[in-house]
C-alpha atoms as a PDB file:
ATOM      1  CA  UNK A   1     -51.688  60.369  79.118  1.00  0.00           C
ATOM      2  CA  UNK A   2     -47.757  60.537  79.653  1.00  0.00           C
ATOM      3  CA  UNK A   3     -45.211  58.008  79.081  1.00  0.00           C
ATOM      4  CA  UNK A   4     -44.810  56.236  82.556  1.00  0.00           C
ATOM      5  CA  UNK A   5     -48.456  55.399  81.980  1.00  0.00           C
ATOM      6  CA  UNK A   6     -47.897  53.785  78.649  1.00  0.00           C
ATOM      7  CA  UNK A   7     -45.555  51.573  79.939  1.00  0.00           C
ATOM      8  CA  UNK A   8     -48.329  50.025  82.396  1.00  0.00           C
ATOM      9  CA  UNK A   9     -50.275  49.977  79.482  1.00  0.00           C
ATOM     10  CA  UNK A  10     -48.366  48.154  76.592  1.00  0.00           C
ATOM     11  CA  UNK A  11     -45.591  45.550  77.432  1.00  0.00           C
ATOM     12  CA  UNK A  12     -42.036  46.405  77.170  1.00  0.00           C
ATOM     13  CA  UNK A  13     -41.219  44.916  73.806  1.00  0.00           C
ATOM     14  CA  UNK A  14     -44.258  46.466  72.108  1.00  0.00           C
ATOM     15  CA  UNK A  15     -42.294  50.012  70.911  1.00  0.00           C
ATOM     16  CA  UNK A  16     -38.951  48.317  70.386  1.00  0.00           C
ATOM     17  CA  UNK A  17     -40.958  46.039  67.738  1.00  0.00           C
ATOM     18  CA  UNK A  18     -42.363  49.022  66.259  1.00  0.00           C
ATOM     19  CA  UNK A  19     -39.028  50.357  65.805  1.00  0.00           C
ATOM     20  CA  UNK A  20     -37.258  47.334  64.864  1.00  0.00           C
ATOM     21  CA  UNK A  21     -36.015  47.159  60.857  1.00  0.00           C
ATOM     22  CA  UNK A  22     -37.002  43.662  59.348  1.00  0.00           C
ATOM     23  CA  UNK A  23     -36.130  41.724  56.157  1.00  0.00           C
ATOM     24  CA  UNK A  24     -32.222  42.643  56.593  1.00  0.00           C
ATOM     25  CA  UNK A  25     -29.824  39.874  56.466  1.00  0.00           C
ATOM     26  CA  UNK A  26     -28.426  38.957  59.383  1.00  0.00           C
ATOM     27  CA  UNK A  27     -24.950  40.118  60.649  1.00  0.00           C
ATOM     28  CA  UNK A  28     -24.180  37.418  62.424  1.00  0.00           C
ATOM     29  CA  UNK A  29     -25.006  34.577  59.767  1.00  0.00           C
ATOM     30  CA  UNK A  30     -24.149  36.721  56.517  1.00  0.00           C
ATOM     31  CA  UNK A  31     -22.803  33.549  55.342  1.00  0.00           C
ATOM     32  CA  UNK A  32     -26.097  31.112  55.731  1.00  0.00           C
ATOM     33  CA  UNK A  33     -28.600  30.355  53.070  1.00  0.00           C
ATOM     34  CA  UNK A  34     -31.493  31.698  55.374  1.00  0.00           C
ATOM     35  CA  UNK A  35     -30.249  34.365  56.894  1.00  0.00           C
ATOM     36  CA  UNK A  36     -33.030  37.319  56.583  1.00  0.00           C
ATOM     37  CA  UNK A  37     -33.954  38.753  59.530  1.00  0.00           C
ATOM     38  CA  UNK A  38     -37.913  38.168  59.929  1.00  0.00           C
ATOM     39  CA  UNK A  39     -38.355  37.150  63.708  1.00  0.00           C
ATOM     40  CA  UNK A  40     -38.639  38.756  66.805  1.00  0.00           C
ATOM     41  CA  UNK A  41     -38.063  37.412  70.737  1.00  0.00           C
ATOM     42  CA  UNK A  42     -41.089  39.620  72.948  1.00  0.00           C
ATOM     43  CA  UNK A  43     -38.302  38.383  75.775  1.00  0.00           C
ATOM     44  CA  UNK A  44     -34.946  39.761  74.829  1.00  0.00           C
ATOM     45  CA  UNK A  45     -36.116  42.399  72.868  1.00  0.00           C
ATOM     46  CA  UNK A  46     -33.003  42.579  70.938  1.00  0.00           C
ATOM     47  CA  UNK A  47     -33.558  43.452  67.013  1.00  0.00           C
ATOM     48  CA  UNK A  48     -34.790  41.330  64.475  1.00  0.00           C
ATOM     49  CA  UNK A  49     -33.751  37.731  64.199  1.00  0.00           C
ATOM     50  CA  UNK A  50     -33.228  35.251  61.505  1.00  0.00           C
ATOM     51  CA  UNK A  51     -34.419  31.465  61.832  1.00  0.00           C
ATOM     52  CA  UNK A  52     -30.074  30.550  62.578  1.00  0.00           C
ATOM     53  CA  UNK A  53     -30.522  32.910  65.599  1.00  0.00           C
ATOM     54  CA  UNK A  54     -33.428  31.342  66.739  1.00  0.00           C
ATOM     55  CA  UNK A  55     -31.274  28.178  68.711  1.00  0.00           C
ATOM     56  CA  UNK A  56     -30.424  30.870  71.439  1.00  0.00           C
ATOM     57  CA  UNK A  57     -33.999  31.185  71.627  1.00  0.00           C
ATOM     58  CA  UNK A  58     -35.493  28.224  72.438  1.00  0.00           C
ATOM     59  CA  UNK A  59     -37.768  28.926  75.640  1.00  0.00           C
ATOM     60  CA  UNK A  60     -38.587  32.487  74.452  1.00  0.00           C
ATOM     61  CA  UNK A  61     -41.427  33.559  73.223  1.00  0.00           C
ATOM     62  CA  UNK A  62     -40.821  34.270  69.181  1.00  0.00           C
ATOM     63  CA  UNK A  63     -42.993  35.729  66.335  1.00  0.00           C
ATOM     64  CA  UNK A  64     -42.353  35.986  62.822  1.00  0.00           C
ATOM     65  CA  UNK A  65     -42.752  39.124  61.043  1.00  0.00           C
ATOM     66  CA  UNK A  66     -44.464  38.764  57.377  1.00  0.00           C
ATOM     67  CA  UNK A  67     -44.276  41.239  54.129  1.00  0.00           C
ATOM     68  CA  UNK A  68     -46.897  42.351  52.369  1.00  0.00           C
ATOM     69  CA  UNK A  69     -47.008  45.479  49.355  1.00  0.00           C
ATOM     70  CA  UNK A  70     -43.389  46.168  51.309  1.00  0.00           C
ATOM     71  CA  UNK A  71     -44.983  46.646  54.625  1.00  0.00           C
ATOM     72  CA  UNK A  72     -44.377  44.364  57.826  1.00  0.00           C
ATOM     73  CA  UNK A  73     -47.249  42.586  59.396  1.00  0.00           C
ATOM     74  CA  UNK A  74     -48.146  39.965  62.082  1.00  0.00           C
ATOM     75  CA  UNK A  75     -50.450  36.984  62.252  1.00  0.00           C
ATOM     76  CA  UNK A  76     -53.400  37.668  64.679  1.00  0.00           C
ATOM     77  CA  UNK A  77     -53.359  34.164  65.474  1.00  0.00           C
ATOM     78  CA  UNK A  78     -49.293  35.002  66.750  1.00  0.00           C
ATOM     79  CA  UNK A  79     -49.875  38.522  68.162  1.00  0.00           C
ATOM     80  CA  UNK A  80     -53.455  37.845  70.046  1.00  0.00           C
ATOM     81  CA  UNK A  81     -51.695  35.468  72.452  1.00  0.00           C
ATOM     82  CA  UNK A  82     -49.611  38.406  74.105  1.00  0.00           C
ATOM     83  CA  UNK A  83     -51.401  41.529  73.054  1.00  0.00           C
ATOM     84  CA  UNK A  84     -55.203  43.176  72.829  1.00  0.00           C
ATOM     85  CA  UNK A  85     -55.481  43.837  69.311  1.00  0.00           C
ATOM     86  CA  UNK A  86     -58.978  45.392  70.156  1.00  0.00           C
ATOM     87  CA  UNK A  87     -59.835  48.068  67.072  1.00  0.00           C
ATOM     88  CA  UNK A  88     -57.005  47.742  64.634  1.00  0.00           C
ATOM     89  CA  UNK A  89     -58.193  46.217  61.169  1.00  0.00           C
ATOM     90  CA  UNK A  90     -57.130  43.059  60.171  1.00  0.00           C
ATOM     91  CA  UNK A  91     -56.404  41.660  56.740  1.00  0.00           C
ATOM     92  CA  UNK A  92     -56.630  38.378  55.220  1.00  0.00           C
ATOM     93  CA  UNK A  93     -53.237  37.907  53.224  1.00  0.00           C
ATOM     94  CA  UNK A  94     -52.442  34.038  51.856  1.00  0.00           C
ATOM     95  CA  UNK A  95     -55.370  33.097  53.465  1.00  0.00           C
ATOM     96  CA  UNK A  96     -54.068  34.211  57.433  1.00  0.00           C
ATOM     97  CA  UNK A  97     -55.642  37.246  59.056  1.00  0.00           C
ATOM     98  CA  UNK A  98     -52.400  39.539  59.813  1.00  0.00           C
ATOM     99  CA  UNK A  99     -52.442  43.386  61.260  1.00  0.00           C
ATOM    100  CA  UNK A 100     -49.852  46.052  60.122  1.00  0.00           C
ATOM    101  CA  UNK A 101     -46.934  46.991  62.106  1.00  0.00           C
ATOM    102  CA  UNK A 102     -46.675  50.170  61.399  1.00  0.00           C
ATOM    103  CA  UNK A 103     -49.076  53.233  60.270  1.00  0.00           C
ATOM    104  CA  UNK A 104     -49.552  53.221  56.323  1.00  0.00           C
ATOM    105  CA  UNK A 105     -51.101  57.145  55.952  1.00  0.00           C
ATOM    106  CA  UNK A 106     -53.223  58.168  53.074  1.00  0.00           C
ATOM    107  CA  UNK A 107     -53.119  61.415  51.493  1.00  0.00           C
ATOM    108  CA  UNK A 108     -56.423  61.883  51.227  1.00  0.00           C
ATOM    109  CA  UNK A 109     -59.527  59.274  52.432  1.00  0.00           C
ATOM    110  CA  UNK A 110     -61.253  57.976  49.321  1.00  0.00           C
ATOM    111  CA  UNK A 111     -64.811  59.112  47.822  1.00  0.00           C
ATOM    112  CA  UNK A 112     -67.748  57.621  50.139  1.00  0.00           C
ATOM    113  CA  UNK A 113     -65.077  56.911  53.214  1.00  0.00           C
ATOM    114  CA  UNK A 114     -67.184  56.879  55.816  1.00  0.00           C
ATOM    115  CA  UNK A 115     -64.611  55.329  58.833  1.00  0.00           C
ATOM    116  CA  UNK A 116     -60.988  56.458  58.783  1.00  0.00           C
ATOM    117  CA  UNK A 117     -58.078  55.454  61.367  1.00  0.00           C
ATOM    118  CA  UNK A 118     -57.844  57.813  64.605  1.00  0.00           C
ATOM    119  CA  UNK A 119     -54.143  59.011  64.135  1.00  0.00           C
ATOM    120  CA  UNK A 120     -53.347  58.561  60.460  1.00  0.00           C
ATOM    121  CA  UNK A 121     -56.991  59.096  58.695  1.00  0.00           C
ATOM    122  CA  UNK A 122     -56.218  55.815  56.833  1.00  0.00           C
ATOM    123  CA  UNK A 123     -59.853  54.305  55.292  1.00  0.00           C
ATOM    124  CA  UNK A 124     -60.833  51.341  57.630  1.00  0.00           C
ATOM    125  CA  UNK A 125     -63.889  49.173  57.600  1.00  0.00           C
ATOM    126  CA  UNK A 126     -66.864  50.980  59.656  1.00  0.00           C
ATOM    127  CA  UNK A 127     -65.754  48.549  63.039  1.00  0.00           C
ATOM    128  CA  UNK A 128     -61.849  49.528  63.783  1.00  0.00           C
ATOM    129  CA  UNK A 129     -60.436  52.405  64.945  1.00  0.00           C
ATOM    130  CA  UNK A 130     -56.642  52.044  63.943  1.00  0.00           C
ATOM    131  CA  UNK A 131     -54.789  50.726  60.660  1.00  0.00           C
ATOM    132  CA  UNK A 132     -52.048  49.603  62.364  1.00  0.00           C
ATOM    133  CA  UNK A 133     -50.286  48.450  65.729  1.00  0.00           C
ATOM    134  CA  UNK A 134     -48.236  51.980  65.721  1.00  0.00           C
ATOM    135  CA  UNK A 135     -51.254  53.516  65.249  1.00  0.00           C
ATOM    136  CA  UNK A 136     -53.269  52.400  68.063  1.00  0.00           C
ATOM    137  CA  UNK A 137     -50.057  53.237  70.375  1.00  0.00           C
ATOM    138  CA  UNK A 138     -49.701  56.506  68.765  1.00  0.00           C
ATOM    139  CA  UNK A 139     -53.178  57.156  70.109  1.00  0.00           C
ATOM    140  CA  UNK A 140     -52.405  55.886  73.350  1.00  0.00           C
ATOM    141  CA  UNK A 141     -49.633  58.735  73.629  1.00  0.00           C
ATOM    142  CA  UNK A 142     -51.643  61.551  71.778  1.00  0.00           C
ATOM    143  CA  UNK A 143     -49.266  61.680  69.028  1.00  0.00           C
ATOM    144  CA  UNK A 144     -52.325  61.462  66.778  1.00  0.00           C
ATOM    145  CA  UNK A 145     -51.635  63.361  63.056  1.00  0.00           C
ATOM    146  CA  UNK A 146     -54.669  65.971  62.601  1.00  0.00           C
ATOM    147  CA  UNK A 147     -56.615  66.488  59.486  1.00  0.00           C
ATOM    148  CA  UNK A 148     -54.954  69.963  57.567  1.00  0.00           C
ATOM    149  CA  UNK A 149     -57.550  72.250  55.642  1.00  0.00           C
ATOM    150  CA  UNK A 150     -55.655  73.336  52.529  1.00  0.00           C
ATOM    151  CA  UNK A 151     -56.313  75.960  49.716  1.00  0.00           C
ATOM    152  CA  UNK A 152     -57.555  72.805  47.572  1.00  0.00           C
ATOM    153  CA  UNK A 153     -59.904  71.819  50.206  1.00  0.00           C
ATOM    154  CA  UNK A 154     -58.663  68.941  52.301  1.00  0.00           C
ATOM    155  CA  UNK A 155     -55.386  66.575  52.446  1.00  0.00           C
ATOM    156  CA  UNK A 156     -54.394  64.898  55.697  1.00  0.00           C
ATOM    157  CA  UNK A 157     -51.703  64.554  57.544  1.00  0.00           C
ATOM    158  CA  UNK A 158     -49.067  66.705  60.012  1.00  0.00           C
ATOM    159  CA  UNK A 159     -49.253  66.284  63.977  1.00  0.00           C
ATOM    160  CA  UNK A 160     -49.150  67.407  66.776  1.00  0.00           C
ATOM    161  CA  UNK A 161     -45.234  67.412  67.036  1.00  0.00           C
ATOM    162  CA  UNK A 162     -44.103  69.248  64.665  1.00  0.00           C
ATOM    163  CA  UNK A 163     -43.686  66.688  61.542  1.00  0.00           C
ATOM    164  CA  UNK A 164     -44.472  68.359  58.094  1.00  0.00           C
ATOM    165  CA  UNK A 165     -48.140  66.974  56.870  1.00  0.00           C
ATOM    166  CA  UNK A 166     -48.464  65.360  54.281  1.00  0.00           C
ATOM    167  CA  UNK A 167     -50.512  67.699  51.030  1.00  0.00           C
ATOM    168  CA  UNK A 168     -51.920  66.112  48.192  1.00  0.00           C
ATOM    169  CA  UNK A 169     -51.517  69.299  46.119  1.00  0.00           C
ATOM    170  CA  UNK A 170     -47.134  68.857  46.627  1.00  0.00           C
ATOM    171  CA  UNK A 171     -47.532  65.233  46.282  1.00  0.00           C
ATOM    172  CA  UNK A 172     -46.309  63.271  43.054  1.00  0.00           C
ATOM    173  CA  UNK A 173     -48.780  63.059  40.667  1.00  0.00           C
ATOM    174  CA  UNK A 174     -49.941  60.350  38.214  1.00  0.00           C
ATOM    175  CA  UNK A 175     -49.680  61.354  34.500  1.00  0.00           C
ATOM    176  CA  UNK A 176     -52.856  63.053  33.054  1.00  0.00           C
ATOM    177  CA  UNK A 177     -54.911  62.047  29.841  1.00  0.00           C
ATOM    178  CA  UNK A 178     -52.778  60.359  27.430  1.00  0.00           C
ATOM    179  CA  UNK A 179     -52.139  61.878  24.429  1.00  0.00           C
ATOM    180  CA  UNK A 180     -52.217  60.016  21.119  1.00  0.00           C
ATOM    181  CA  UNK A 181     -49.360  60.212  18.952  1.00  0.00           C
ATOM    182  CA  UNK A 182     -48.797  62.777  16.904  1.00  0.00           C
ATOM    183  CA  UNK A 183     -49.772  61.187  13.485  1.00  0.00           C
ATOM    184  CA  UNK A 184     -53.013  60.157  13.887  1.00  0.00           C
ATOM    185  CA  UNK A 185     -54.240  63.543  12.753  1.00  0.00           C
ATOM    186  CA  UNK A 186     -52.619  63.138   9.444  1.00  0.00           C
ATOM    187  CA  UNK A 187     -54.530  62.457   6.432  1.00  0.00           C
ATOM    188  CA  UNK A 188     -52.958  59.152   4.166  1.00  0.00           C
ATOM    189  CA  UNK A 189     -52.993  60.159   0.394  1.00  0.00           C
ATOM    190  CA  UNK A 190     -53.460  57.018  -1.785  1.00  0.00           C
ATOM    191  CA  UNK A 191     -51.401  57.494  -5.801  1.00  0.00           C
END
């Protein structure tokens, strides 16, 4: 499937929102008390907004963009109004159901995964088919990453244009064992 058929299948603000940088304060209210950029108009398609910008706004149609462990998300109950969210997992985060933004790849699917996301092998619960918004686009446009057999036996990651994957054998490492100190070999002598 090639571009000009993606854009009869998404609407026109969908990939600008996936490339859009939240949580930045605003340029043009640097000065203002609330000025971090966490909304976006599906209309003008212009960047993030903050709540000051939102006056030139008024008739548009607006969502907010939310945070969670550093990565951006939407409310379902926003994002369903304008967009099938068919087959990407949802979350319940402060008690809303939200989707991810963008792809969130793991290096390697867990023990016992039995259902992982088409294009970045993320583990998903057994009834979606993407972790993210990006993700089910990606798919759309066959920019899927594809599993990478290594020496070790199986990370994840790379695709099919041309990015480095992603191997669990180069990637940081948490320390090993921990190692008691040093005396607690040594024998106390009582005079």
């Amino acid at each position: 499937m090639g571009g000009h058929e993606d854009e009869k299948r998404w609407p026109p603000w969908l990939n600008p929102l996936l490339e859009t940088t939240f949580f930045k304060q605003c340029k043009l209210h640097a000065d203002y008390h609330k000025s971090e950029c966490n909304m976006y108009c599906l209309d003008c398609m212009n960047g993030a907004l903050c709540s000051l910008c939102l006056s030139h706004h008024r008739d548009h149609r607006v969502i907010q963009i939310r945070r969670s462990s550093y990565h951006d998300v939407i409310r379902v109950s926003e994002l369903q109004k304008v967009l099938d969210i068919t087959g990407v997992q949802t979350y319940i985060i402060n008690s809303a159901r939200v989707v991810f933004i963008n792809e969130r790849p793991q290096p390697r699917p867990g023990k016992g995964v039995t259902n992982t996301c088409e294009v970045c092998f993320r583990s998903l619960l057994d009834s979606f088919r993407f972790c993210s918004l990006g993700c089910k686009i990606a798919e759309s446009s066959e920019k899927k990453r594809k599993p990478i057999q290594s020496d070790s036996g199986g990370s994840y990651g790379g695709s099919s244009d041309g990015i480095a994957g992603f191997s669990h054998r180069t990637a940081k490492r948490r320390k090993g064992v921990p190692h008691r100190a040093p005396l607690g070999g040594l024998l106390w002598e009582c005079y």
